[in-house]
Protein backbone atom coordinates (compact mmCIF):
# COMPACT_ATOMS: atom_id res chain seq x y z
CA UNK A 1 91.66 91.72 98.23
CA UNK A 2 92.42 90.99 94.80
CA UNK A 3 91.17 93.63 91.63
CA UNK A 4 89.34 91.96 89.14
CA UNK A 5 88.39 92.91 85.40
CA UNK A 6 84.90 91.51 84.43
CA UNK A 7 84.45 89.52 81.43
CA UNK A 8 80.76 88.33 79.92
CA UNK A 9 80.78 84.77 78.87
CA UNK A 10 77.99 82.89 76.88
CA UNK A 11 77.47 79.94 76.52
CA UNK A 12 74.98 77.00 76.70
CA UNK A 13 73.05 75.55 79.65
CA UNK A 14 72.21 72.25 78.66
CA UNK A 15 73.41 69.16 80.28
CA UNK A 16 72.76 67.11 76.96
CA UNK A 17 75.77 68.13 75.34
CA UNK A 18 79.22 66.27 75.07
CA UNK A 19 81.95 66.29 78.14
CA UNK A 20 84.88 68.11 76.02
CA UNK A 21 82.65 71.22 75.92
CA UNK A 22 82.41 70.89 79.76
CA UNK A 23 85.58 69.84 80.31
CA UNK A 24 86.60 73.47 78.17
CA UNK A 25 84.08 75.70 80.40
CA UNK A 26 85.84 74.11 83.93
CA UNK A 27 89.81 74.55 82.40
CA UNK A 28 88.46 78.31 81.56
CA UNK A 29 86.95 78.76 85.23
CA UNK A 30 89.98 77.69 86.79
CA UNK A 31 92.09 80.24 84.50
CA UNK A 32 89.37 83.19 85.62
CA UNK A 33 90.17 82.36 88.98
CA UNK A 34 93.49 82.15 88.72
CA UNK A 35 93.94 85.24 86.50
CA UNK A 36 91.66 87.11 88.90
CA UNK A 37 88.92 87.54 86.13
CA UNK A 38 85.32 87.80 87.60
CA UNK A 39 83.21 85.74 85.70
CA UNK A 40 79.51 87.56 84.45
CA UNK A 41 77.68 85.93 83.30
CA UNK A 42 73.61 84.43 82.97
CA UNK A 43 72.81 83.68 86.04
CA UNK A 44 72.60 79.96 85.41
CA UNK A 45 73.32 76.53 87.85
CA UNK A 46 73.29 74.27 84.56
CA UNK A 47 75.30 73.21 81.57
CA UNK A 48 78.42 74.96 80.62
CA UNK A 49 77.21 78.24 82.25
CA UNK A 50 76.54 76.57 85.87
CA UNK A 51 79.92 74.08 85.28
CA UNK A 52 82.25 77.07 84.77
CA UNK A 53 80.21 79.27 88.03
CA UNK A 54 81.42 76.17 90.26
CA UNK A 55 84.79 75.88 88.75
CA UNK A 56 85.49 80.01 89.81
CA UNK A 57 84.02 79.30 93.35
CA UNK A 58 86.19 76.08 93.53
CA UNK A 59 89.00 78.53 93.18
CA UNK A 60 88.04 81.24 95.19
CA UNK A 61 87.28 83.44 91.92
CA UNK A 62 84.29 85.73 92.02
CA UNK A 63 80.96 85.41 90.34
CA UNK A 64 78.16 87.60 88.98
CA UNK A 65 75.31 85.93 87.77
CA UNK A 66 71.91 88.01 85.90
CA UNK A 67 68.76 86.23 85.54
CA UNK A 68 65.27 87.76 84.92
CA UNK A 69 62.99 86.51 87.62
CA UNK A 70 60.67 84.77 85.49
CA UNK A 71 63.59 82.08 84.61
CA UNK A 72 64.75 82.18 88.55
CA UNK A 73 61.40 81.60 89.62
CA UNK A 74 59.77 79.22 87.24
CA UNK A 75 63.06 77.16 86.22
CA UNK A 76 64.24 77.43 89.77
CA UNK A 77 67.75 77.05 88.02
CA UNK A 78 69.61 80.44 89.10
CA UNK A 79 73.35 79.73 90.55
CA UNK A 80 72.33 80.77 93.87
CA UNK A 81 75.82 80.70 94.99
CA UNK A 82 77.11 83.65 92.78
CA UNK A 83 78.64 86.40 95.01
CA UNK A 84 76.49 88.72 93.10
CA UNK A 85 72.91 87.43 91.18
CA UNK A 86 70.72 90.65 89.60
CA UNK A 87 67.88 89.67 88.97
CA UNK A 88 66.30 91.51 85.82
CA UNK A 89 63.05 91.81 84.50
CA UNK A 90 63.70 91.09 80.92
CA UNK A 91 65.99 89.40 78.81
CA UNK A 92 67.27 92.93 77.28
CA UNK A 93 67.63 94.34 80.89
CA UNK A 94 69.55 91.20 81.69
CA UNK A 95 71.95 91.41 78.51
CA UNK A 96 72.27 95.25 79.21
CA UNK A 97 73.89 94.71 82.36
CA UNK A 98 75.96 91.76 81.55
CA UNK A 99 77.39 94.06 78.70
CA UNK A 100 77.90 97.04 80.57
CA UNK A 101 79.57 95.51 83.48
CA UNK A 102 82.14 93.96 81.39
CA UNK A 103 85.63 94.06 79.74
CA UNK A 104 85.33 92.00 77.28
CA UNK A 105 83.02 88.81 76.06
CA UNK A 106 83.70 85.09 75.68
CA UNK A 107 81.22 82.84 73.89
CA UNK A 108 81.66 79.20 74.32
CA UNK A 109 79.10 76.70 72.36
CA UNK A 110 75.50 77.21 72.90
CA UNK A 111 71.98 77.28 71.63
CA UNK A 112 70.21 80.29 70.10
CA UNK A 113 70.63 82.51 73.27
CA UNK A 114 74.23 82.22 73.35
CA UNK A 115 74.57 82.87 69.27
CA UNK A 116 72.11 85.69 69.39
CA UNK A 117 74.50 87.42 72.36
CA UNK A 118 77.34 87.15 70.88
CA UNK A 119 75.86 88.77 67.65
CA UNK A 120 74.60 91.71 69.28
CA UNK A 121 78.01 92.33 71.20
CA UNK A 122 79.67 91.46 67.48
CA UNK A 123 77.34 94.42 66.22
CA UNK A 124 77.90 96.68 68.41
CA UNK A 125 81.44 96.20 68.11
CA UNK A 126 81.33 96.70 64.56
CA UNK A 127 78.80 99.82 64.68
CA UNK A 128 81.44 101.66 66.93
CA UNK A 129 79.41 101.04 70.25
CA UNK A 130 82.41 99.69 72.16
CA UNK A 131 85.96 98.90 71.51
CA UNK A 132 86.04 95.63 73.84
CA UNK A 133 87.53 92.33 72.97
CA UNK A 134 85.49 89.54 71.74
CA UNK A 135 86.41 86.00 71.97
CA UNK A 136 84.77 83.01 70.17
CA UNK A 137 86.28 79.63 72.21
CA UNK A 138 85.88 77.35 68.83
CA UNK A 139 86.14 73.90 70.93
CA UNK A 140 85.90 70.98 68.66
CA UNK A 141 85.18 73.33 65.90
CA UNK A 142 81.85 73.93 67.36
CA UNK A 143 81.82 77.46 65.35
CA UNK A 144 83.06 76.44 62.00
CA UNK A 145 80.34 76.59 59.95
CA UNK A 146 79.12 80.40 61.72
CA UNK A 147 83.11 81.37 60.12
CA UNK A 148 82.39 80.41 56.90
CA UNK A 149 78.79 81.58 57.25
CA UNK A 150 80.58 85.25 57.94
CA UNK A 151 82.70 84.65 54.56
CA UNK A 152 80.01 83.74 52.14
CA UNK A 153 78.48 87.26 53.75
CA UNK A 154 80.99 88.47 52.99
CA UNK A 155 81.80 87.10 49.67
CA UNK A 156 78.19 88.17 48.48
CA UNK A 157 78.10 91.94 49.57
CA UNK A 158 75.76 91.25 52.90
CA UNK A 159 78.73 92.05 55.55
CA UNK A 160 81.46 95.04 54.75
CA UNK A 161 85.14 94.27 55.58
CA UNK A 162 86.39 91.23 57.33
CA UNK A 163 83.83 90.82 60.04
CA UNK A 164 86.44 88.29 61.25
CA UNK A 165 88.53 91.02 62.52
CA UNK A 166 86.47 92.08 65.18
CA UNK A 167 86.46 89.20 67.12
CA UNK A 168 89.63 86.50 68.29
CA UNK A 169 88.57 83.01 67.54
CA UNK A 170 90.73 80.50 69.58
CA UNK A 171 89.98 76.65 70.05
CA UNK A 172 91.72 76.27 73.54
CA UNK A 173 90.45 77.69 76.70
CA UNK A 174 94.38 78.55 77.54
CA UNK A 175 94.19 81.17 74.61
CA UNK A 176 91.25 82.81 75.85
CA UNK A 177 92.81 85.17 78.53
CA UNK A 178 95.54 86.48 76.04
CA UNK A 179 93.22 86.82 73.01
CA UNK A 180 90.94 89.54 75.74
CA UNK A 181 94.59 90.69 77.00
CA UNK A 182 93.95 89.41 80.60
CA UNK A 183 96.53 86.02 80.84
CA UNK A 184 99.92 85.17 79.96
């Protein structure tokens, strides 16, 4: 049996969103697979976050999903498939583990959940909490205006030294893997 490292990735799970970001999520499944990376990640059968699930499984990669009951039992939209789903109580329970149990952290585009998780793993980074590698997939430059965002922070005293620095920000799936140290 193959050894995998874990990586966290967040992203969105809409289905209202344009087919480049999808198409992004399945070429960065197929790499996990290939690359023997186990995907963690929310739990989710939709979007970008259920898309990229399938894509691992199509592959024979290996999938953790979290989910706090209340979204797996009233939203009946858990990837039941995932060769490991947690269920958690809360939301903070449920981004606890996913943090924990991982390498390193991937956010692809998303709503507010997926912005607000990769700010607290951002944070802890730059507190000291962990040393892990962060990667912000930038497709279409979805992320653009959070980068200059982070500069005029910058640039007006709010954020010390190059925030920037803590994270990789690449705008191709392929780069993903390298920029955590896990691909070619």
């Amino acid at each position: 049996m193959a050894s995998y490292r874990s990586v966290t990735v967040y992203c969105s799970s809409s289905n209202e969103i344009e087919e480049s970001y999808f198409e992004a999520a399945r070429t960065l499944g197929q790499l996990f697979a290939r690359h023997h990376v186990q995907l963690v990640n929310g739990g989710g059968s939709v979007g970008l976050m259920g898309v990229m699930a399938r894509e691992v499984h199509a592959r024979e990669g290996r999938v953790v999903g979290v989910i706090p009951k209340r979204l797996k039992d009233i939203e009946g939209r858990a990837y039941d498939a995932s060769d490991e789903l947690i269920l958690t109580e809360t939301m903070r329970e449920r981004k606890r583990i996913m943090f924990e149990m991982s390498d390193g952290y991937v956010a692809l585009a998303g709503g507010y959940g997926t912005l607000e998780e990769f700010l607290e793993v951002l944070t802890l980074r730059k507190l000291g909490y962990h040393d892990r590698p962060i990667v912000l997939l930038n497709t279409n430059g979805f992320y653009d205006s959070l980068l200059s965002f982070f500069d005029s922070m910058t640039r007006k005293g709010f954020a010390h030294g190059d925030t920037k620095s803590y994270f990789d920000v690449v705008s191709r799936p392929e780069d993903v893997l390298p920029a955590l140290g896990l691909g070619d």
